[in-house]
Each structure stands twice: as C-alpha cells, then as structure tokens.
C-alpha atoms as a PDB file:
ATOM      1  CA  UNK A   1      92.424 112.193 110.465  1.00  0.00           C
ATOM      2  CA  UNK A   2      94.107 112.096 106.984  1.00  0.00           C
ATOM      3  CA  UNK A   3      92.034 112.911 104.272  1.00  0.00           C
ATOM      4  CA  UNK A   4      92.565 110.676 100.874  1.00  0.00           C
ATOM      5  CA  UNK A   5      90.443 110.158  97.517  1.00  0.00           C
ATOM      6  CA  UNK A   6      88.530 112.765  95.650  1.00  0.00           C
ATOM      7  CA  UNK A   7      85.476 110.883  94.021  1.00  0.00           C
ATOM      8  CA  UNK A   8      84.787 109.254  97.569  1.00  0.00           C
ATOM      9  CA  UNK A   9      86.445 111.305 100.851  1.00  0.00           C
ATOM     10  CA  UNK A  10      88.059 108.666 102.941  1.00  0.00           C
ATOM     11  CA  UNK A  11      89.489 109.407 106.176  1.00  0.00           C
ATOM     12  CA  UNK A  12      91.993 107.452 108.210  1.00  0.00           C
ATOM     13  CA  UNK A  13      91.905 108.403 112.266  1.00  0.00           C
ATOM     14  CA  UNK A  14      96.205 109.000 112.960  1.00  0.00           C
ATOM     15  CA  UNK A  15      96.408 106.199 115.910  1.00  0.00           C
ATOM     16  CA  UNK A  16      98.411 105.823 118.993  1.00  0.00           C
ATOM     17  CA  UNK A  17      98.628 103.202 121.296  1.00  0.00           C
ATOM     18  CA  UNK A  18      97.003 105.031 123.723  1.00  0.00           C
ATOM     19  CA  UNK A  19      93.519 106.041 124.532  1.00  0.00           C
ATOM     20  CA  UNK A  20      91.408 107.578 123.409  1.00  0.00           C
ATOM     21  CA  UNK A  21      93.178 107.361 120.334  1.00  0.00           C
ATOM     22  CA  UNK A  22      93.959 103.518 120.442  1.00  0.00           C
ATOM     23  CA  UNK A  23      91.927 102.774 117.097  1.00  0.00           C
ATOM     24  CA  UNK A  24      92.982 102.583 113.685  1.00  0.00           C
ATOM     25  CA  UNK A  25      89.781 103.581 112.079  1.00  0.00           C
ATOM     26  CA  UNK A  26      89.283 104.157 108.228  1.00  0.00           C
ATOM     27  CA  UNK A  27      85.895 105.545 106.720  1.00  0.00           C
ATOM     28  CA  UNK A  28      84.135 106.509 104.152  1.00  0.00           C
ATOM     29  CA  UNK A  29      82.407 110.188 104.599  1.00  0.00           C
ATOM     30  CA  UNK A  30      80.539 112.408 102.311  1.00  0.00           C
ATOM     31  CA  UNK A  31      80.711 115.972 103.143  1.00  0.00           C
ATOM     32  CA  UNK A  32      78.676 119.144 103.433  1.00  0.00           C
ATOM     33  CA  UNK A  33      79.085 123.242 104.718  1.00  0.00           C
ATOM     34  CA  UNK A  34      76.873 126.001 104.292  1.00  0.00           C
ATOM     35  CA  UNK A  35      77.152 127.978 100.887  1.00  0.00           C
ATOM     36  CA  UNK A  36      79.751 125.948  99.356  1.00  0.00           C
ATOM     37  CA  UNK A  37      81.290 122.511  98.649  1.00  0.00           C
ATOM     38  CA  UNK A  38      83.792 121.332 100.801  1.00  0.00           C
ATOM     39  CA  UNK A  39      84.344 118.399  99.020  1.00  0.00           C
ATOM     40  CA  UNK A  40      85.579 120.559  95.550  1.00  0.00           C
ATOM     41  CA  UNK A  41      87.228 122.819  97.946  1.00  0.00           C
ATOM     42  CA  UNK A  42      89.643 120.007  98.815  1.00  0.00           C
ATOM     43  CA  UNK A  43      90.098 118.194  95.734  1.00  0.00           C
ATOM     44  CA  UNK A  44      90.790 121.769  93.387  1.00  0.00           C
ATOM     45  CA  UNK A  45      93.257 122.536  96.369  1.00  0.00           C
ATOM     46  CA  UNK A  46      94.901 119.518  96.339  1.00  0.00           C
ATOM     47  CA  UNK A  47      94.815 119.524  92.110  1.00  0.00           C
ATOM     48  CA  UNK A  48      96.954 122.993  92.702  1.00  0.00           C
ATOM     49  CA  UNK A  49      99.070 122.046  95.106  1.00  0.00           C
ATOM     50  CA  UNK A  50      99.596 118.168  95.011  1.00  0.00           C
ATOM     51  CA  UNK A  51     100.169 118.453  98.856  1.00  0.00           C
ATOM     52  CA  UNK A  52     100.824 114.943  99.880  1.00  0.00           C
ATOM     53  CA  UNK A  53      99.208 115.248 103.632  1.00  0.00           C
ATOM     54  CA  UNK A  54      95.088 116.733 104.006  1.00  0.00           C
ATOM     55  CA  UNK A  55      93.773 116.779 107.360  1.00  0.00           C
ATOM     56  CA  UNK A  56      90.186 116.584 108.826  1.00  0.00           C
ATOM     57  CA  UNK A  57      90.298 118.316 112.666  1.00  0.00           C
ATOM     58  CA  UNK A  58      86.928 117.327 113.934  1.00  0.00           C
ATOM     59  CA  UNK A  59      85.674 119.398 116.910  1.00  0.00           C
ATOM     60  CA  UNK A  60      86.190 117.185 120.215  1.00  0.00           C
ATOM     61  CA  UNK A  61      83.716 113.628 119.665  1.00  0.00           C
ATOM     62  CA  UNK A  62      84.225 110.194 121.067  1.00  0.00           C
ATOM     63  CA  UNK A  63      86.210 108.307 118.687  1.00  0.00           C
ATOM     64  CA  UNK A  64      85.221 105.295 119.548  1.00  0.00           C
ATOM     65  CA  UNK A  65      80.761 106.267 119.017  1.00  0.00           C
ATOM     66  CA  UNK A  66      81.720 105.801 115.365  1.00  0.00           C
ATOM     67  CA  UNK A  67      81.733 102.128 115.434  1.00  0.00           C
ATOM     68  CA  UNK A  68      78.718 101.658 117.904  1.00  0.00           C
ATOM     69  CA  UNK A  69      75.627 101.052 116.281  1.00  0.00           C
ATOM     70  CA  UNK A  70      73.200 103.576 115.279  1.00  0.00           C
ATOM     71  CA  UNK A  71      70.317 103.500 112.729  1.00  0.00           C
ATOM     72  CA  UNK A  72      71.470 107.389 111.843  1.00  0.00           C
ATOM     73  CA  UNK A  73      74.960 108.114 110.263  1.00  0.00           C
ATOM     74  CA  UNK A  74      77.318 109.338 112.549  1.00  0.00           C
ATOM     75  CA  UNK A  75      78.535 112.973 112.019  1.00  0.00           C
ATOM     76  CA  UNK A  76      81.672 115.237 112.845  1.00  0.00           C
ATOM     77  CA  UNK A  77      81.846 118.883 112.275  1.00  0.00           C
ATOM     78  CA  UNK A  78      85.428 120.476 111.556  1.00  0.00           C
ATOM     79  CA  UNK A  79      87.588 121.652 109.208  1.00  0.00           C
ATOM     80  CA  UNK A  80      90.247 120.461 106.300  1.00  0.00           C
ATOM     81  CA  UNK A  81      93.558 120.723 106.691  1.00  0.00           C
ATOM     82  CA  UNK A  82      96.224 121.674 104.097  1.00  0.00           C
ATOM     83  CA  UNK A  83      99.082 119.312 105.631  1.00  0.00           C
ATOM     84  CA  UNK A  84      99.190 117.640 109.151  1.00  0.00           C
ATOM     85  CA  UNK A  85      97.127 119.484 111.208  1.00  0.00           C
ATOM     86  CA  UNK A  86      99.568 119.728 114.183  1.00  0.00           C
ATOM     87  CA  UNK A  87     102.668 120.224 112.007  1.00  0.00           C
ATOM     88  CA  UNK A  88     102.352 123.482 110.497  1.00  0.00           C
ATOM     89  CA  UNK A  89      99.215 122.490 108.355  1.00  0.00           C
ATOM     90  CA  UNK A  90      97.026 125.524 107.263  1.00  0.00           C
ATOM     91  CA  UNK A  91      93.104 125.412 107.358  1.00  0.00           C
ATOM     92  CA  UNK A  92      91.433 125.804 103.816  1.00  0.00           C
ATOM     93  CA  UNK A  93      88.020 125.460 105.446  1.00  0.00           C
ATOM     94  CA  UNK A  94      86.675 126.984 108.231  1.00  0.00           C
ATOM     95  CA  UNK A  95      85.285 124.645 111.163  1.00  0.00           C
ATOM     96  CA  UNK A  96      81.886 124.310 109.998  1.00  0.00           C
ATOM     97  CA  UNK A  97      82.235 121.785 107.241  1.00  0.00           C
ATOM     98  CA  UNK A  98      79.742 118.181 108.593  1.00  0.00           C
ATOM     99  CA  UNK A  99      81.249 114.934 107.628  1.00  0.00           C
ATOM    100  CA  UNK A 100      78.950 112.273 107.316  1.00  0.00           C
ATOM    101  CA  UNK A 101      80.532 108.696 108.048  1.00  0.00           C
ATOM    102  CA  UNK A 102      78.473 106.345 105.006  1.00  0.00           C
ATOM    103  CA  UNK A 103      80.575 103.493 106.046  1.00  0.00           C
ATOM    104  CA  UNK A 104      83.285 101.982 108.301  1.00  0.00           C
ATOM    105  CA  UNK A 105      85.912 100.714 105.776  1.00  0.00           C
ATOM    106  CA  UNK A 106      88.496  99.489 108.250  1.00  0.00           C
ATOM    107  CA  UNK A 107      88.539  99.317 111.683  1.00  0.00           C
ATOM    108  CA  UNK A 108      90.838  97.950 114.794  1.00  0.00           C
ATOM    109  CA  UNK A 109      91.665  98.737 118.266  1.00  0.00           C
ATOM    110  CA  UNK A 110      95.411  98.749 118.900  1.00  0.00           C
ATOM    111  CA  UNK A 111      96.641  97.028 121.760  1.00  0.00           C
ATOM    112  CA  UNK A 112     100.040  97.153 122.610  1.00  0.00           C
ATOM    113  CA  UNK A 113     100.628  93.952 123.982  1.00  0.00           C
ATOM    114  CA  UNK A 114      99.488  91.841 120.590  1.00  0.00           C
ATOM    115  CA  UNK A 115     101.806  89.554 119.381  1.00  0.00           C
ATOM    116  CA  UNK A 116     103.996  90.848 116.589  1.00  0.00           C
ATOM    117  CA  UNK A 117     102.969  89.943 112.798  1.00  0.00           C
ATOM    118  CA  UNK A 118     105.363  87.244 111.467  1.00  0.00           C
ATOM    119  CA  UNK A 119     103.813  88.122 107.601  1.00  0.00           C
ATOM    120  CA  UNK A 120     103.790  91.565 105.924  1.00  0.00           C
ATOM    121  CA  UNK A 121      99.984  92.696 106.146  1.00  0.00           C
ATOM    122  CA  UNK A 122      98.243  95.687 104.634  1.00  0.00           C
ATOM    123  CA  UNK A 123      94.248  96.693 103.943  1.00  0.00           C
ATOM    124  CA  UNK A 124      93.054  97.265 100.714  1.00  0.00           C
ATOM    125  CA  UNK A 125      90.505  99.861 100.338  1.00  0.00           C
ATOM    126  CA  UNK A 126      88.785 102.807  97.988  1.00  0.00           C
ATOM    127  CA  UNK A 127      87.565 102.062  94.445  1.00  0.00           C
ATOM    128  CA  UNK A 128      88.828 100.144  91.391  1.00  0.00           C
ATOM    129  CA  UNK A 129      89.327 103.791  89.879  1.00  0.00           C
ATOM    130  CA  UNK A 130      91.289 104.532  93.526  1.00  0.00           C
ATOM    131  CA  UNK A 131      92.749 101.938  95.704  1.00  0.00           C
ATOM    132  CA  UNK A 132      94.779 102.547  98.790  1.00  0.00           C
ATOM    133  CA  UNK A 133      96.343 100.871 100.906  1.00  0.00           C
ATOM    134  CA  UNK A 134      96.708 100.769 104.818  1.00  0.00           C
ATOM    135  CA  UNK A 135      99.745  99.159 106.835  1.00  0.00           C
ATOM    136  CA  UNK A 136      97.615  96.839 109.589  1.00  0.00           C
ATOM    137  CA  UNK A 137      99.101  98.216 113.003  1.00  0.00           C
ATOM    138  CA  UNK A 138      99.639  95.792 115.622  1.00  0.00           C
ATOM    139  CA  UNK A 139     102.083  96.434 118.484  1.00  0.00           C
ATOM    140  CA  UNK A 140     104.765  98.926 119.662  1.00  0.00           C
ATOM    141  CA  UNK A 141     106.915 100.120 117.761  1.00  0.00           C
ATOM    142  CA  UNK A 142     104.776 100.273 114.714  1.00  0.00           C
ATOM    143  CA  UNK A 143     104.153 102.422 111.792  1.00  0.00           C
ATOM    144  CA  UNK A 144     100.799 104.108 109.683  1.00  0.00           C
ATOM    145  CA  UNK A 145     101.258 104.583 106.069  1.00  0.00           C
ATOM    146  CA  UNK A 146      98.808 105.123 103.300  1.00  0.00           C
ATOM    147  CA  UNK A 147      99.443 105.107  99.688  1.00  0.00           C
ATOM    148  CA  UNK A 148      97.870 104.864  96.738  1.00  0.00           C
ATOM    149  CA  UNK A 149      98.390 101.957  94.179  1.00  0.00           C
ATOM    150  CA  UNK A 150      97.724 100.245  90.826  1.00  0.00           C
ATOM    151  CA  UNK A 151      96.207  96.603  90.728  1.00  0.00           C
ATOM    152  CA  UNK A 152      97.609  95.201  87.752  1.00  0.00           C
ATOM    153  CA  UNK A 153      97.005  91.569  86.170  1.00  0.00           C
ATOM    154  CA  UNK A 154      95.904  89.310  87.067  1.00  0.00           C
ATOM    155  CA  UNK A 155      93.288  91.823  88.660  1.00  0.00           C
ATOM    156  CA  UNK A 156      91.828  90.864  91.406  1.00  0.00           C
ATOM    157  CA  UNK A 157      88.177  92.175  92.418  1.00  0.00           C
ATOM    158  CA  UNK A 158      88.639  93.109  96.114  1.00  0.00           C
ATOM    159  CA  UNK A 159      87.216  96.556  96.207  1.00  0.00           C
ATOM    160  CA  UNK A 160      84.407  95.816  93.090  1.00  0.00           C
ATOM    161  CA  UNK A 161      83.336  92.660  95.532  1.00  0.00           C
ATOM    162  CA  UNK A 162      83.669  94.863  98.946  1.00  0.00           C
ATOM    163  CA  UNK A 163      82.116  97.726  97.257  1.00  0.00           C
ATOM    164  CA  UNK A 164      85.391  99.821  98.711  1.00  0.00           C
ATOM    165  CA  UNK A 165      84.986  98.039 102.395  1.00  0.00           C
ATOM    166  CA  UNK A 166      89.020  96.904 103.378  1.00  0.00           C
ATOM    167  CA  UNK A 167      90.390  93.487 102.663  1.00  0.00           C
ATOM    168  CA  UNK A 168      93.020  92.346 104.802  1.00  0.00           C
ATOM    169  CA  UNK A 169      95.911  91.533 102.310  1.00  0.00           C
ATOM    170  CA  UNK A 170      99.588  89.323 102.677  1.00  0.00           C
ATOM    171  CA  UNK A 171     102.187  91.330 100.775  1.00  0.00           C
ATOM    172  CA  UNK A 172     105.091  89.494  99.750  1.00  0.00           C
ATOM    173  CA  UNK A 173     107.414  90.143  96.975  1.00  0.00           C
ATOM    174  CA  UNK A 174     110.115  92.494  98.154  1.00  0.00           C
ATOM    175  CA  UNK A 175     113.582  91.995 100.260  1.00  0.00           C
ATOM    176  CA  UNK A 176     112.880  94.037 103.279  1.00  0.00           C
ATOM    177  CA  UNK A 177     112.191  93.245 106.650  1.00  0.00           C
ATOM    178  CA  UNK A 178     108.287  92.518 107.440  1.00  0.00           C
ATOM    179  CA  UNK A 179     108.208  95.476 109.964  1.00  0.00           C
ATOM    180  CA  UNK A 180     109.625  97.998 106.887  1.00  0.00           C
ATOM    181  CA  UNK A 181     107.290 100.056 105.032  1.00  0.00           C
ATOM    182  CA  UNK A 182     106.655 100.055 101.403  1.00  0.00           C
ATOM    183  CA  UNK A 183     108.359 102.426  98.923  1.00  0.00           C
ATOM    184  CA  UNK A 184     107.271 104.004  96.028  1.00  0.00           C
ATOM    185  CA  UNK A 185     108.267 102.384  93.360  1.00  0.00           C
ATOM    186  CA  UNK A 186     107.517  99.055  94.922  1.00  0.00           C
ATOM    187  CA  UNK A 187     105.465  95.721  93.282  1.00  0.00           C
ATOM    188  CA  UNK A 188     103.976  93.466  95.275  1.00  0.00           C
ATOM    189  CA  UNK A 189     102.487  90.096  95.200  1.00  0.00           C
ATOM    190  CA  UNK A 190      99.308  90.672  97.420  1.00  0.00           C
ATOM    191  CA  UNK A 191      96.846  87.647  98.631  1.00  0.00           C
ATOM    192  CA  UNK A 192      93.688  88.316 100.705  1.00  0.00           C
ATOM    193  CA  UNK A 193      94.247  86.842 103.748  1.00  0.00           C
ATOM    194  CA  UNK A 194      91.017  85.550 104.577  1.00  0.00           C
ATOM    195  CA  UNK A 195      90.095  83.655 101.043  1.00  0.00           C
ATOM    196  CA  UNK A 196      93.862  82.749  99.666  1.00  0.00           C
ATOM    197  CA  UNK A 197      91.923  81.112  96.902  1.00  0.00           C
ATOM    198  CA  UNK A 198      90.250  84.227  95.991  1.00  0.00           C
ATOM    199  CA  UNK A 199      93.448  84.946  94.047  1.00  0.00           C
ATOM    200  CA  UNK A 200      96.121  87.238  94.412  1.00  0.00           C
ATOM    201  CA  UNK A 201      97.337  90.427  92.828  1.00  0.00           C
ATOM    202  CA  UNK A 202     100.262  92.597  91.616  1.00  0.00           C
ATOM    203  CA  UNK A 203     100.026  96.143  93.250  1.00  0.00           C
ATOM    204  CA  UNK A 204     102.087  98.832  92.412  1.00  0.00           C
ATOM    205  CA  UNK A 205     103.297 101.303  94.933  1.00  0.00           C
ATOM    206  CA  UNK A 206     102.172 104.830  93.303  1.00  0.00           C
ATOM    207  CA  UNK A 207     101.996 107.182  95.879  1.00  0.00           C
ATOM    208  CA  UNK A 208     103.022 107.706  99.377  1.00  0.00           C
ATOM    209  CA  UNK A 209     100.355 109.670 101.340  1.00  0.00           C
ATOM    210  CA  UNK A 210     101.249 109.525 104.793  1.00  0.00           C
ATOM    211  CA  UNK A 211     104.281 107.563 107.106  1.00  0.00           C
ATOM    212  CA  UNK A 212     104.273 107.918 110.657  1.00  0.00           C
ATOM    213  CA  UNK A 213     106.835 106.536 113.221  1.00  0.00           C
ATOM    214  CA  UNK A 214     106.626 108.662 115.703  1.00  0.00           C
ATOM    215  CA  UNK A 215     103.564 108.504 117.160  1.00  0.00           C
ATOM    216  CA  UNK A 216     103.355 104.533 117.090  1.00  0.00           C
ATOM    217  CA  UNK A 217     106.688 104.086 119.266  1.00  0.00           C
ATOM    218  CA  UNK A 218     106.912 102.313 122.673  1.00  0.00           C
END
C-alpha cells in the first residue's frame, strides 16, 4: 500500500485487475509499535529525505475483510517502506508496527470488463490542510496516481463536509486525452460528481506521489 499524509496516515492498496488484489481501496489508519512511534518515524524520514514513494507491507491478510463489517477496527501488522516495497524500497521499520484502519475513505472493486469512462474522474480525499487526489480506475489498461493538491477559490468544502471521506470529482480543464494522467503543474476545474450544484473547484496539481502503468495493463 502507499503511504501518504503525515497529520493523518492514509494508505492506498496498489491494485490490479486481478484477485485478490482487484480493489482500489484507500483508508485512513492510525498507527502504533512497541517502544516507539511509527507514525514520527515516517514523517521525520520522509522530512529528510522527501522520498516521493512510502510503503506499508502488511503481513499476509484478506484484503477484501477490510470492507466487511465489524463493530472492532480492522488491523494489519507490518512494516514501512522507504520507496516501493518491491522495487528496491528499504524498510525503516521493522514488521511489528499495527495499523489501525479508523475509516474506509475510498473504496472499489475493479472489474475489467466495465465500460470505459467517457469524463476525466478523480477522488478527493485527506484534510483541508492535505488533500489528495486519486485517479478512479475502471478498466484495462488503466493507471493509479496519487498526488497532492491545492484547492484554491472558489473553495469548495468537500473534505471539511466528508470529514476527509473521498468525493468522486469531474476534472476538466486541460487538453489531454481523458485516459492521461495529471501533471504537476496542472489546474483543474473539478465538480463533484454526485451534487454538480455543490459547486466546483480549482485544484492545483502540487505533487506527484505515485503513477503506475504497469501493473493496471491488459
């Protein structure tokens, strides 16, 4: 799972459109370890590094028990991830760190026979202080990207209203093909696609956390 915020830990489960990893999941998680705290760990590494790409490697669970219900917060136990855990990424925690799920932010199970998007859709999620955002994957070939943005005027209140849950958003304003992923750089006209007359937005592309082709192609 990629690992972005600092004052809240989200996580975002790397999909393919296979099973069991057929799910693009996005939580919330607060985090725990014994004699020290693994959520400082991670944000003074990333402060002195300002790695892109943080990891969570859970030890083996069924992905798919985190969206069943269940009075009592799910849990994973693992360890964080300098980099992409499978791509030369180096442990800065050993595997006893518990991550507590407090909330499913996003969640979707990929099936590769969906008909293709004919709009541009992402999910806005995090904090006012830190919103991401989350390209919606549909259908082979696809791609996952997270970055972080600024909502600028007219502000709209998706995450104070959601309290940080995702909002499914349109994003329109640049010349690039629907199925082309955003750039650094970028501003975007972004309506929430459930409520258009809940307003609309102007996000800024800040920060690139995480593009993946690979693993979403037929």
């Amino acid at each position: 799972m990629l690992i972005v915020g600092e004052v809240r830990v989200l996580m975002s489960h790397l999909p393919m459109f296979h099973a069991p990893h057929d799910y693009q999941i996005i939580i919330e998680t607060s985090l725990s370890a014994p004699g020290f705290d693994p959520r400082q760990k991670y944000v003074d590494d990333r402060h002195a590094t300002l790695a892109p790409i943080y990891t969570w490697v859970p030890k083996p669970f069924v992905l798919s028990d985190l969206l069943k219900p269940n009075p009592a917060s799910p849990t994973m136990v693992g360890a964080i991830f300098r980099g992409h855990f499978e791509r030369g990424g180096i442990a800065i925690t050993g595997d006893d760190v518990e991550a507590r799920v407090e909330r499913i932010l996003y969640s979707r199970r990929l099936i590769a026979s969906d008909p293709p998007l004919t709009e541009r859709r992402y999910v806005i999620f995090g904090s006012p202080s830190e919103p991401f955002l989350a390209h919606v994957i549909t259908r082979p070939p696809d791609f996952d990207q997270i970055t972080a943005v600024e909502i600028a005027a007219p502000r709209a209140d998706w995450l104070t209203d959601s309290r940080g849950v995702g909002v499914a958003l349109k994003i329109d304003g640049i010349d690039r093909a629907i199925n082309a992923p955003l750039r650094e750089g970028d501003q975007v006209n972004a309506t929430q696609l459930d409520a258009p007359s809940a307003g609309s937005a102007v996000l800024t592309v800040r920060r690139e956390f995480y593009l993946e082709t690979g693993d979403l192609a037929p």
